[in-house]
C-alpha atoms as a PDB file:
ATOM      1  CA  UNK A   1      58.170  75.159  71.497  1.00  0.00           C
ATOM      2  CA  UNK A   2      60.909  78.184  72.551  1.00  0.00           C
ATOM      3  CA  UNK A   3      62.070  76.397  75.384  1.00  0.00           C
ATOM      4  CA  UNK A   4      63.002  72.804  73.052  1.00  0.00           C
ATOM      5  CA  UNK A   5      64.311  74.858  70.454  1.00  0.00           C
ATOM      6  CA  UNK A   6      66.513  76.337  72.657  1.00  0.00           C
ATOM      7  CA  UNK A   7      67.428  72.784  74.410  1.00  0.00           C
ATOM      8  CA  UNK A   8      67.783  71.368  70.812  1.00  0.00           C
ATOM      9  CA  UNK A   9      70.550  74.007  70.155  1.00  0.00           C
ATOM     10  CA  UNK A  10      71.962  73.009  72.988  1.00  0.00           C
ATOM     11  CA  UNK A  11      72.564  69.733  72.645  1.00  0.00           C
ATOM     12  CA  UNK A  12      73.642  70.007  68.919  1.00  0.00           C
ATOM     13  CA  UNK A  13      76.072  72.396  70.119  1.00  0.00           C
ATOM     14  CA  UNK A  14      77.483  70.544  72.959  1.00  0.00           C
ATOM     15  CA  UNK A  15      77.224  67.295  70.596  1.00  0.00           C
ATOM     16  CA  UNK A  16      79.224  69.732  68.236  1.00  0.00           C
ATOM     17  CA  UNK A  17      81.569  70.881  70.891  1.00  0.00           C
ATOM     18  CA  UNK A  18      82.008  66.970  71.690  1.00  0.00           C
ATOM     19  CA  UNK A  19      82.878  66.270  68.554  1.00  0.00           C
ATOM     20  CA  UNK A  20      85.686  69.120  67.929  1.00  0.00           C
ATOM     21  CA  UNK A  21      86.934  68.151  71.239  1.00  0.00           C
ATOM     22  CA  UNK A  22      86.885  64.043  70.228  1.00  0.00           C
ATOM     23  CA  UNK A  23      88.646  65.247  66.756  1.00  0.00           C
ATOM     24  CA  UNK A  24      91.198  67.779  68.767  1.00  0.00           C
ATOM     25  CA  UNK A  25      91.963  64.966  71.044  1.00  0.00           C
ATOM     26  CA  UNK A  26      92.441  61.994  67.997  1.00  0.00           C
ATOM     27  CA  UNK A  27      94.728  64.371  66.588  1.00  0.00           C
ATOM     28  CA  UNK A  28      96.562  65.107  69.229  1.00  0.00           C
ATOM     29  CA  UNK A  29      97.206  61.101  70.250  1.00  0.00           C
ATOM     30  CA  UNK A  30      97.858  60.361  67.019  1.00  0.00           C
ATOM     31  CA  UNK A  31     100.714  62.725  66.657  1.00  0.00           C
ATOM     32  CA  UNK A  32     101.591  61.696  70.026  1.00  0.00           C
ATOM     33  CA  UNK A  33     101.616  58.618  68.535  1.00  0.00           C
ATOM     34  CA  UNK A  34     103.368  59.116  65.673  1.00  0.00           C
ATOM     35  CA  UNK A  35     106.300  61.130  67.179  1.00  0.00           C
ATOM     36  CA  UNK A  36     107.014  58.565  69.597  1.00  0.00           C
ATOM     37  CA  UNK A  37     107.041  55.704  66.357  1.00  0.00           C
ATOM     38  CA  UNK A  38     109.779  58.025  64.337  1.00  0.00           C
ATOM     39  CA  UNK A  39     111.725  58.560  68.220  1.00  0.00           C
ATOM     40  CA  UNK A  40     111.519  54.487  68.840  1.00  0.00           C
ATOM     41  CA  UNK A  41     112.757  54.211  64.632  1.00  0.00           C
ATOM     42  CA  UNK A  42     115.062  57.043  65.241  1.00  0.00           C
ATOM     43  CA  UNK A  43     116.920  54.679  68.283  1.00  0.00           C
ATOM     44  CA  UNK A  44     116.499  51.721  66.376  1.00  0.00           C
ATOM     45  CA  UNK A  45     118.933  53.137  63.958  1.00  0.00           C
ATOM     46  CA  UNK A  46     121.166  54.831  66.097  1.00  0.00           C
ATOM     47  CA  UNK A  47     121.312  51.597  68.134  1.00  0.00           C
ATOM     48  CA  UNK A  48     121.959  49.825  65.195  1.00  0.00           C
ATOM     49  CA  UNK A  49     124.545  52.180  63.678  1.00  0.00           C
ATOM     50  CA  UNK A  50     126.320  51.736  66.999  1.00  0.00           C
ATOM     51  CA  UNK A  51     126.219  47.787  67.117  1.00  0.00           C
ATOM     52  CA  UNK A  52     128.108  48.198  63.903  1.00  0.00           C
ATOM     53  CA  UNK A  53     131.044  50.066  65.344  1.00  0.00           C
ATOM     54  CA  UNK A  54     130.953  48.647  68.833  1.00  0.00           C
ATOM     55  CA  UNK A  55     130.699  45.236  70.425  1.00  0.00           C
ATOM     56  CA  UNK A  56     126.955  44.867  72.017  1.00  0.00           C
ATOM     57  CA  UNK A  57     128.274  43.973  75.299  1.00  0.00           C
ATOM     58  CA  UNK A  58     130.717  47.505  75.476  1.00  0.00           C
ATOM     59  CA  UNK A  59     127.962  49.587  73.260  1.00  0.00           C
ATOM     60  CA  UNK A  60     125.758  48.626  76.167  1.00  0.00           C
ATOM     61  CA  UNK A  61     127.837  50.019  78.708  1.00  0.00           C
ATOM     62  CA  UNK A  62     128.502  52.929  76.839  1.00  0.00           C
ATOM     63  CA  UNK A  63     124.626  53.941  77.273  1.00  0.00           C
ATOM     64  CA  UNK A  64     124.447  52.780  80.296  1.00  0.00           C
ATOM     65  CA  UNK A  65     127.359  54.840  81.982  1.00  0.00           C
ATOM     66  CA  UNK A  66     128.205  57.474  79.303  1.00  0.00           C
ATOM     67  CA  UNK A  67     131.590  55.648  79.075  1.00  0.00           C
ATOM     68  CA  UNK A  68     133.028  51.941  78.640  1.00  0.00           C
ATOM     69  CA  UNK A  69     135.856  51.365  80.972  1.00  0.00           C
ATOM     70  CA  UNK A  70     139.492  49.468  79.299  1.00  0.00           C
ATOM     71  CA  UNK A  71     139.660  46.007  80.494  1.00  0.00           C
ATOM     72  CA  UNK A  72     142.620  43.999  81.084  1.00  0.00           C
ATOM     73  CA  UNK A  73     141.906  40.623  79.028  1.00  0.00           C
ATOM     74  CA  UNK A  74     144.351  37.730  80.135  1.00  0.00           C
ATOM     75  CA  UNK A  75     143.439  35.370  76.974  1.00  0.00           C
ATOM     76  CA  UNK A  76     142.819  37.048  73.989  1.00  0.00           C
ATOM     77  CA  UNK A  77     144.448  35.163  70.142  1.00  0.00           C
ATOM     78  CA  UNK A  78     144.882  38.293  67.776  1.00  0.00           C
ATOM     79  CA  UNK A  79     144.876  37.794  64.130  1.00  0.00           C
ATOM     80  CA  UNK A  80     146.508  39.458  61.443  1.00  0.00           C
ATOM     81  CA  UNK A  81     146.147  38.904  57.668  1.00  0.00           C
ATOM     82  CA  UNK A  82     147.692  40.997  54.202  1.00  0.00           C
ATOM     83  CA  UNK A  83     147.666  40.824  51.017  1.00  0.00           C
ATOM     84  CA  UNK A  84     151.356  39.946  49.612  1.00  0.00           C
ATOM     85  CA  UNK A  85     151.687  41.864  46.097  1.00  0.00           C
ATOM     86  CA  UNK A  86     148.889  43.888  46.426  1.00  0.00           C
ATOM     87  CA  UNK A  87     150.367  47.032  46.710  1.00  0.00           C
ATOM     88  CA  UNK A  88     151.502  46.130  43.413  1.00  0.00           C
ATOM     89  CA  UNK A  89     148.862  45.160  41.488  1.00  0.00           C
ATOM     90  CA  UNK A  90     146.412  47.902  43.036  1.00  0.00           C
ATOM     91  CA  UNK A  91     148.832  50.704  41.034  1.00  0.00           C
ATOM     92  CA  UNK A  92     147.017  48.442  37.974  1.00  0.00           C
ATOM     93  CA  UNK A  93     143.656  48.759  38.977  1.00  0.00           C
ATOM     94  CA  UNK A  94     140.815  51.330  38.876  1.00  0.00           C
ATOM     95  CA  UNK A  95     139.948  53.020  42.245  1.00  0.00           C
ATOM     96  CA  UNK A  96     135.965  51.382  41.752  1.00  0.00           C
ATOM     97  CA  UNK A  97     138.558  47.907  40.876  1.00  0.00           C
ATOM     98  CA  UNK A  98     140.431  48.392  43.723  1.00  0.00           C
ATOM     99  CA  UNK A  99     137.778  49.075  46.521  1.00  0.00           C
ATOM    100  CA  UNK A 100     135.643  46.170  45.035  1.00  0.00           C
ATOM    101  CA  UNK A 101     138.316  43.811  44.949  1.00  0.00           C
ATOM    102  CA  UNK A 102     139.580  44.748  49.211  1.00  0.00           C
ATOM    103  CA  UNK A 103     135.251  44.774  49.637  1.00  0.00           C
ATOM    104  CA  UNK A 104     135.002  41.559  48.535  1.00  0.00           C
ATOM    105  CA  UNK A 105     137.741  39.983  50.532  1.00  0.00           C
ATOM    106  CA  UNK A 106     136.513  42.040  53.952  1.00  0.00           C
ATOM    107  CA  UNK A 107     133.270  41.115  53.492  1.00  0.00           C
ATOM    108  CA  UNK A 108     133.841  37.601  53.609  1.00  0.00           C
ATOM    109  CA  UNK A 109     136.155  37.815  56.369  1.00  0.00           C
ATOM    110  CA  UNK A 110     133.430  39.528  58.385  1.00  0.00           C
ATOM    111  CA  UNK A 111     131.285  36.800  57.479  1.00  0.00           C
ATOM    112  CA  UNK A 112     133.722  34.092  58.757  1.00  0.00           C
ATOM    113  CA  UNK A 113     134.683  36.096  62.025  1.00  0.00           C
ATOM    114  CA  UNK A 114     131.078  36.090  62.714  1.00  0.00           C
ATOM    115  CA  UNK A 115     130.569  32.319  62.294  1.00  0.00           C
ATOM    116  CA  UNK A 116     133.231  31.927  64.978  1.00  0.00           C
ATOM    117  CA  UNK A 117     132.790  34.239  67.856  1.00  0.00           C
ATOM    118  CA  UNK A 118     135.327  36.821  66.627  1.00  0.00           C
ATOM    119  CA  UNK A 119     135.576  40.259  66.819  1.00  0.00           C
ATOM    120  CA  UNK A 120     136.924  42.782  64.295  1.00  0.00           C
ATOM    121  CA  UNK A 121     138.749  45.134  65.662  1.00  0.00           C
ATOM    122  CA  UNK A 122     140.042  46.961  62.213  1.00  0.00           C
ATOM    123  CA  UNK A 123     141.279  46.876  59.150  1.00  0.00           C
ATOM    124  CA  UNK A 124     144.513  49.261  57.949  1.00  0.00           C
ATOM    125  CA  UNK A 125     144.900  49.960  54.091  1.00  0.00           C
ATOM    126  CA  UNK A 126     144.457  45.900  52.912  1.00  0.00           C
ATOM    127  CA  UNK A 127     145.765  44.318  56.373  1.00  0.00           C
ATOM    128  CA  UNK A 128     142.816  43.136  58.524  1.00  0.00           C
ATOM    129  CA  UNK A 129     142.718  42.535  62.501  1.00  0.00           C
ATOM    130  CA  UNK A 130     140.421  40.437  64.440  1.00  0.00           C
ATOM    131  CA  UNK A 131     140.732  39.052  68.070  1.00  0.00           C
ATOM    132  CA  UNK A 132     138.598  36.373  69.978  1.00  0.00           C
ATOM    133  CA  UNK A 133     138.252  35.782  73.397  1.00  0.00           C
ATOM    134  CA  UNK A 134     136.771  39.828  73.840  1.00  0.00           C
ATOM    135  CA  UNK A 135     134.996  41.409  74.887  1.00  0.00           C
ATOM    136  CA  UNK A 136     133.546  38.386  76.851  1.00  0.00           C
ATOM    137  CA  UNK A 137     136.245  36.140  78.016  1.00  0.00           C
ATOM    138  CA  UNK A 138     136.147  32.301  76.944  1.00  0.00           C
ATOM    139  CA  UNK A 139     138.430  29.230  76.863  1.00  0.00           C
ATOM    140  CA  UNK A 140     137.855  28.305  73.042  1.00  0.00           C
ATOM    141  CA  UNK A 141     139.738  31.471  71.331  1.00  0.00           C
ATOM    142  CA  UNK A 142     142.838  30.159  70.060  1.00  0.00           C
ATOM    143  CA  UNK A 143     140.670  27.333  68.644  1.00  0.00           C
ATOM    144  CA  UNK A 144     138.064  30.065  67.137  1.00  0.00           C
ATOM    145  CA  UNK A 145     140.608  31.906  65.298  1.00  0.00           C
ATOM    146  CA  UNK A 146     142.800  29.041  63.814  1.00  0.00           C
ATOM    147  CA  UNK A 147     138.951  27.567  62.512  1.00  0.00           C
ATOM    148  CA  UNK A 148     138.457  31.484  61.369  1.00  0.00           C
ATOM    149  CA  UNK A 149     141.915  31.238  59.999  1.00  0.00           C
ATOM    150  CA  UNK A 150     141.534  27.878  57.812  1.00  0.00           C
ATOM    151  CA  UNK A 151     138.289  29.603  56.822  1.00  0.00           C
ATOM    152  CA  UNK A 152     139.872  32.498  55.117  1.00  0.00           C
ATOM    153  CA  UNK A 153     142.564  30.399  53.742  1.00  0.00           C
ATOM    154  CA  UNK A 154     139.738  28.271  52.056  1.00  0.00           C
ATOM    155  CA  UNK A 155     137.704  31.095  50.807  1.00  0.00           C
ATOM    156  CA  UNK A 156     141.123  33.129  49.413  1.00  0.00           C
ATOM    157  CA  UNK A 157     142.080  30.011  47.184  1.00  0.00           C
ATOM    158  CA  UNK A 158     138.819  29.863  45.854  1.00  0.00           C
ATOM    159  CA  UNK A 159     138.833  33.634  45.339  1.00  0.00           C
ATOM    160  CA  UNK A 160     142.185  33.603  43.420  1.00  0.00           C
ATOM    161  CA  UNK A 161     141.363  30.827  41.632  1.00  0.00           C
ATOM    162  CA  UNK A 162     138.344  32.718  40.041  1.00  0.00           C
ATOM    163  CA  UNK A 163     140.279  35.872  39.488  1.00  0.00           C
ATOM    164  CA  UNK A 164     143.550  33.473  37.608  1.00  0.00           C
ATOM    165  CA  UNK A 165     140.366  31.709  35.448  1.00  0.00           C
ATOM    166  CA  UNK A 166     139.286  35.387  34.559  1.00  0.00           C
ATOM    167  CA  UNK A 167     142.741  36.418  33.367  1.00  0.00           C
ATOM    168  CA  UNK A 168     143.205  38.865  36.294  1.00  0.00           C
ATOM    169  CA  UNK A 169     146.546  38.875  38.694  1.00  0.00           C
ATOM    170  CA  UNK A 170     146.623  37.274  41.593  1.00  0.00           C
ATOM    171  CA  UNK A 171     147.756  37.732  44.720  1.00  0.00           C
ATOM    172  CA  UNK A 172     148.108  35.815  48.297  1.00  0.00           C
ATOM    173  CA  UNK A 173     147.482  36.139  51.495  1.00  0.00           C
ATOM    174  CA  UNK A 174     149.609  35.374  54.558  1.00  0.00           C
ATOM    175  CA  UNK A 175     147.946  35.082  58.471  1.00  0.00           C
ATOM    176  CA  UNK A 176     149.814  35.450  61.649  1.00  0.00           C
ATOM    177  CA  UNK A 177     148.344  34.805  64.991  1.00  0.00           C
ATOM    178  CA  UNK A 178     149.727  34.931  68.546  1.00  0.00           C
ATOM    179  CA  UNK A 179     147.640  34.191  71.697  1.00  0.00           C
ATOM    180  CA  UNK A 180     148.437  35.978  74.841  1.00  0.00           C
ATOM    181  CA  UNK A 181     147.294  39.210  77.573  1.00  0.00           C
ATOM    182  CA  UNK A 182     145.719  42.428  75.673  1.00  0.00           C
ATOM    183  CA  UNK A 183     143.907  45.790  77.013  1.00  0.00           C
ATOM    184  CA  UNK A 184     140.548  46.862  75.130  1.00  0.00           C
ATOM    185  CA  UNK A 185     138.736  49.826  75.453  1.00  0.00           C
ATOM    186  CA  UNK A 186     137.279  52.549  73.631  1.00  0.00           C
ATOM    187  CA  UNK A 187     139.303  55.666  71.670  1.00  0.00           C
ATOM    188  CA  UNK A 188     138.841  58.376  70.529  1.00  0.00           C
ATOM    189  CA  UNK A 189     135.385  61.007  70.587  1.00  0.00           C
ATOM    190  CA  UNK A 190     134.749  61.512  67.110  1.00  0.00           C
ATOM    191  CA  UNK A 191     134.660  58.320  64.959  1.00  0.00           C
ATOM    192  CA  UNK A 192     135.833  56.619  68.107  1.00  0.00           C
ATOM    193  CA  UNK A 193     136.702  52.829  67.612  1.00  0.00           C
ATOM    194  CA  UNK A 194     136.963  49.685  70.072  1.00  0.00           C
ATOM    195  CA  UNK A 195     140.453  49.149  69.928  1.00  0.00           C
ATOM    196  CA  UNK A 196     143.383  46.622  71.519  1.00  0.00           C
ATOM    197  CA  UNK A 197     147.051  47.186  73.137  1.00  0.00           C
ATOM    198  CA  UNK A 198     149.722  44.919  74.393  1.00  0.00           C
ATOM    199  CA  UNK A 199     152.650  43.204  73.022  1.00  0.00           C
ATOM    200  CA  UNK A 200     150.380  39.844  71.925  1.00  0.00           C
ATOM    201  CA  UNK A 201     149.229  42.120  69.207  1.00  0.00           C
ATOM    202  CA  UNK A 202     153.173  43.096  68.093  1.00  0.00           C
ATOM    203  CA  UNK A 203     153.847  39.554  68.211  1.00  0.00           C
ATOM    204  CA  UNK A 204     150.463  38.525  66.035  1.00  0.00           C
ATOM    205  CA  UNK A 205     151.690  41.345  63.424  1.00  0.00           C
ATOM    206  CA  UNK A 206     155.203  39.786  63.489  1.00  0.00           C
ATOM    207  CA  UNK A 207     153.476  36.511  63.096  1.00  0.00           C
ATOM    208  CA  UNK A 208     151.996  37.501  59.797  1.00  0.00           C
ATOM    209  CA  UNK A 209     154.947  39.228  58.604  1.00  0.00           C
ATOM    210  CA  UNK A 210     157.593  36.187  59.354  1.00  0.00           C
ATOM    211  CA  UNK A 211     155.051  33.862  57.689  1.00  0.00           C
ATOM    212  CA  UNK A 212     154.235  32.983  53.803  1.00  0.00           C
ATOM    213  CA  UNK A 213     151.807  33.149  51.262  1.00  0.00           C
ATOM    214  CA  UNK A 214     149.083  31.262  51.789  1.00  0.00           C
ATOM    215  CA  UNK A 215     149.662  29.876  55.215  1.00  0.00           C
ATOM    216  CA  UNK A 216     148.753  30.522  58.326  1.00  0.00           C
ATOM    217  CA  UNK A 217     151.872  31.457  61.562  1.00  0.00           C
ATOM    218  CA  UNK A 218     150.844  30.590  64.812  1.00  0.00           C
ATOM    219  CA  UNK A 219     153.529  31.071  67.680  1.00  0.00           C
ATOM    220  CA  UNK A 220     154.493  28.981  70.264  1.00  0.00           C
ATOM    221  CA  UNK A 221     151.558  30.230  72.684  1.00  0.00           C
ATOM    222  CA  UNK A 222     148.833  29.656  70.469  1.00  0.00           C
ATOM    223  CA  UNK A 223     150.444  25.898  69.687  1.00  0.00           C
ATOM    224  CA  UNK A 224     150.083  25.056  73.300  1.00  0.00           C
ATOM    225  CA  UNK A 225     146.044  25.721  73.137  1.00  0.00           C
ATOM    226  CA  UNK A 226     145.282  24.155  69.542  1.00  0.00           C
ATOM    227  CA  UNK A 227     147.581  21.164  69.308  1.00  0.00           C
ATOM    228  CA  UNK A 228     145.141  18.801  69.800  1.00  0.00           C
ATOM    229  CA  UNK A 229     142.373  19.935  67.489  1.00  0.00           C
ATOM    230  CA  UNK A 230     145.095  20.905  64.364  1.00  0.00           C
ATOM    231  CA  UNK A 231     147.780  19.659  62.546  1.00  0.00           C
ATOM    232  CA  UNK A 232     150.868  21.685  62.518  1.00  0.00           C
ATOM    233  CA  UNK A 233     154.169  21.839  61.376  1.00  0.00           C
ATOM    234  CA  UNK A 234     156.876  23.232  63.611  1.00  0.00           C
ATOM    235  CA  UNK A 235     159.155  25.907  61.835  1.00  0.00           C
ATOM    236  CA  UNK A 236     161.896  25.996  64.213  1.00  0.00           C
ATOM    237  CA  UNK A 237     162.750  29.433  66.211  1.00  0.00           C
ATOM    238  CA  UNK A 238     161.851  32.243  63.959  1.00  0.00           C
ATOM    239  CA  UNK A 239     163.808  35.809  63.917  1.00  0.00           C
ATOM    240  CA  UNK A 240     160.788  38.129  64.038  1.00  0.00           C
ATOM    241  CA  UNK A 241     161.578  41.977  64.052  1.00  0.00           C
ATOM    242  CA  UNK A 242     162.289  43.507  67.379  1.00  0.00           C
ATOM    243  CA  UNK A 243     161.209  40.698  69.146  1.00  0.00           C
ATOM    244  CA  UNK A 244     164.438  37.973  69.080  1.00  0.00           C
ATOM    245  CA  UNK A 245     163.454  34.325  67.986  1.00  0.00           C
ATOM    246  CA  UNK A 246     159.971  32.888  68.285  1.00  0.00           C
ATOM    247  CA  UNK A 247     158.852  29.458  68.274  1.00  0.00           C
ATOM    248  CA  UNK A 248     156.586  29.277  64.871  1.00  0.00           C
ATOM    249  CA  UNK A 249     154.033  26.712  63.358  1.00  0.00           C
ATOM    250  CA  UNK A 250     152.521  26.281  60.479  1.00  0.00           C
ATOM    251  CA  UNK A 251     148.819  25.458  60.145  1.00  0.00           C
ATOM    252  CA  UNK A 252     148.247  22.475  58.130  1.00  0.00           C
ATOM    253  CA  UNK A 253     144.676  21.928  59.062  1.00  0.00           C
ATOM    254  CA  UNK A 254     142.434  19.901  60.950  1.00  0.00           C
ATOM    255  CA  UNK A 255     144.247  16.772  62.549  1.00  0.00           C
ATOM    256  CA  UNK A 256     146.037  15.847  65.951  1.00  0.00           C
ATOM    257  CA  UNK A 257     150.268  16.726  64.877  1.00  0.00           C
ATOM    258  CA  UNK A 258     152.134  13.944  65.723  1.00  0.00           C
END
């Protein structure tokens, strides 16, 4: 009877020690387990918060090397866009008024870009800048960004349209956009941005700045690539600031010019 108590103990101890150990061990994987869920959430955020600053294709280099080299693009159609008057009416406007009403506009531009294989590049005060043809190279650009381009037109006469039926001033927008050779890369180390060079993106400012409210200034260059898919009007040679006379079109939307 001594000797079964004794292997009774035993067993209920090493059942007991089995169990502790099973219970030591559950614990342990699922903290394991739970670490490595907040980690994997942790880099889906951080991934995610990058994709929003960078383009995937240079955000993947970036992890990949610890750097994203500058790269020479020979095609690239920049776009510029401003609000004329604004500066104006935002003295007459709340700061909450005033960030809404430049959110509003941005947001649907990002929308647009999107829809067309264009990438913003930045946005200064209530200008905005967008390029296609980067950071992977293609053919269709110039066409991209004149369809973006007709696109924001669209939305901005609807938009002022609302804000004139609600008794609220108004105020236009005018797009310039130039097609030519541009260097991208990354600057900066904190709040570092994916950023362009080159004197297409002079020329696409001087585009928007020699054209008019409500239309959209193409040069020359971006002409040659979009003549058959839009109609345009030709403007003659333009004087644009520090940069002598420039052939200059006006957009005047979908249609072979003749």
């Amino acid at each position: 009877m001594h000797r079964q108590k004794v292997i009774r103990n035993a067993v209920s101890a090493g059942l007991a020690l089995l169990l502790l150990f099973s219970g030591i061990v559950y614990r342990k994987r699922n903290r394991v387990r739970k670490e490595k869920h907040r980690a994997e959430s942790e880099r889906k955020k951080s991934d995610a918060l990058l994709l929003n600053i960078l383009p995937e294709e240079v955000a993947g280099e970036l992890k990949e090397k610890g750097h994203a080299d500058a790269r020479l693009f020979d095609r690239v159609t920049v776009m510029f866009t401003d609000f004329k008057g604004f500066t104006h009416i935002s003295e007459k406007l709340t700061p909450s008024e005033l960030v809404a009403e430049i959110h509003t506009c941005f947001k649907a531009f990002d929308e647009i870009i999107s829809n067309h294989n264009i990438e913003k590049i930045k946005t200064i005060g209530d200008a905005y800048m967008c390029a296609g043809g980067l950071p992977v190279s293609n053919s269709t650009n110039a066409i991209d960004v004149v369809k973006a381009a007709i696109d924001i037109q669209q939305f901005m006469k609807r938009h002022l349209e609302e804000r004139k039926f609600s008794g609220k001033e108004i105020f236009e927008i005018r797009i310039g956009i130039h097609t030519g050779p541009v260097v991208a890369g990354i600057v900066g180390v904190k709040k570092f941005a994916y950023d362009i060079w080159g004197d297409t993106v002079n020329i696409a400012s001087r585009m928007e700045s020699s054209g008019e409210s409500g239309k959209i200034n193409i040069s020359g260059s971006t002409y040659e690539l979009v003549k058959d898919q839009f109609k345009c009007a030709y403007r003659g040679k333009i004087l644009a600031k520090n940069k002598g006379e420039i052939d200059m079109y006006f957009v005047e939307g979908v249609g072979v010019t003749v």
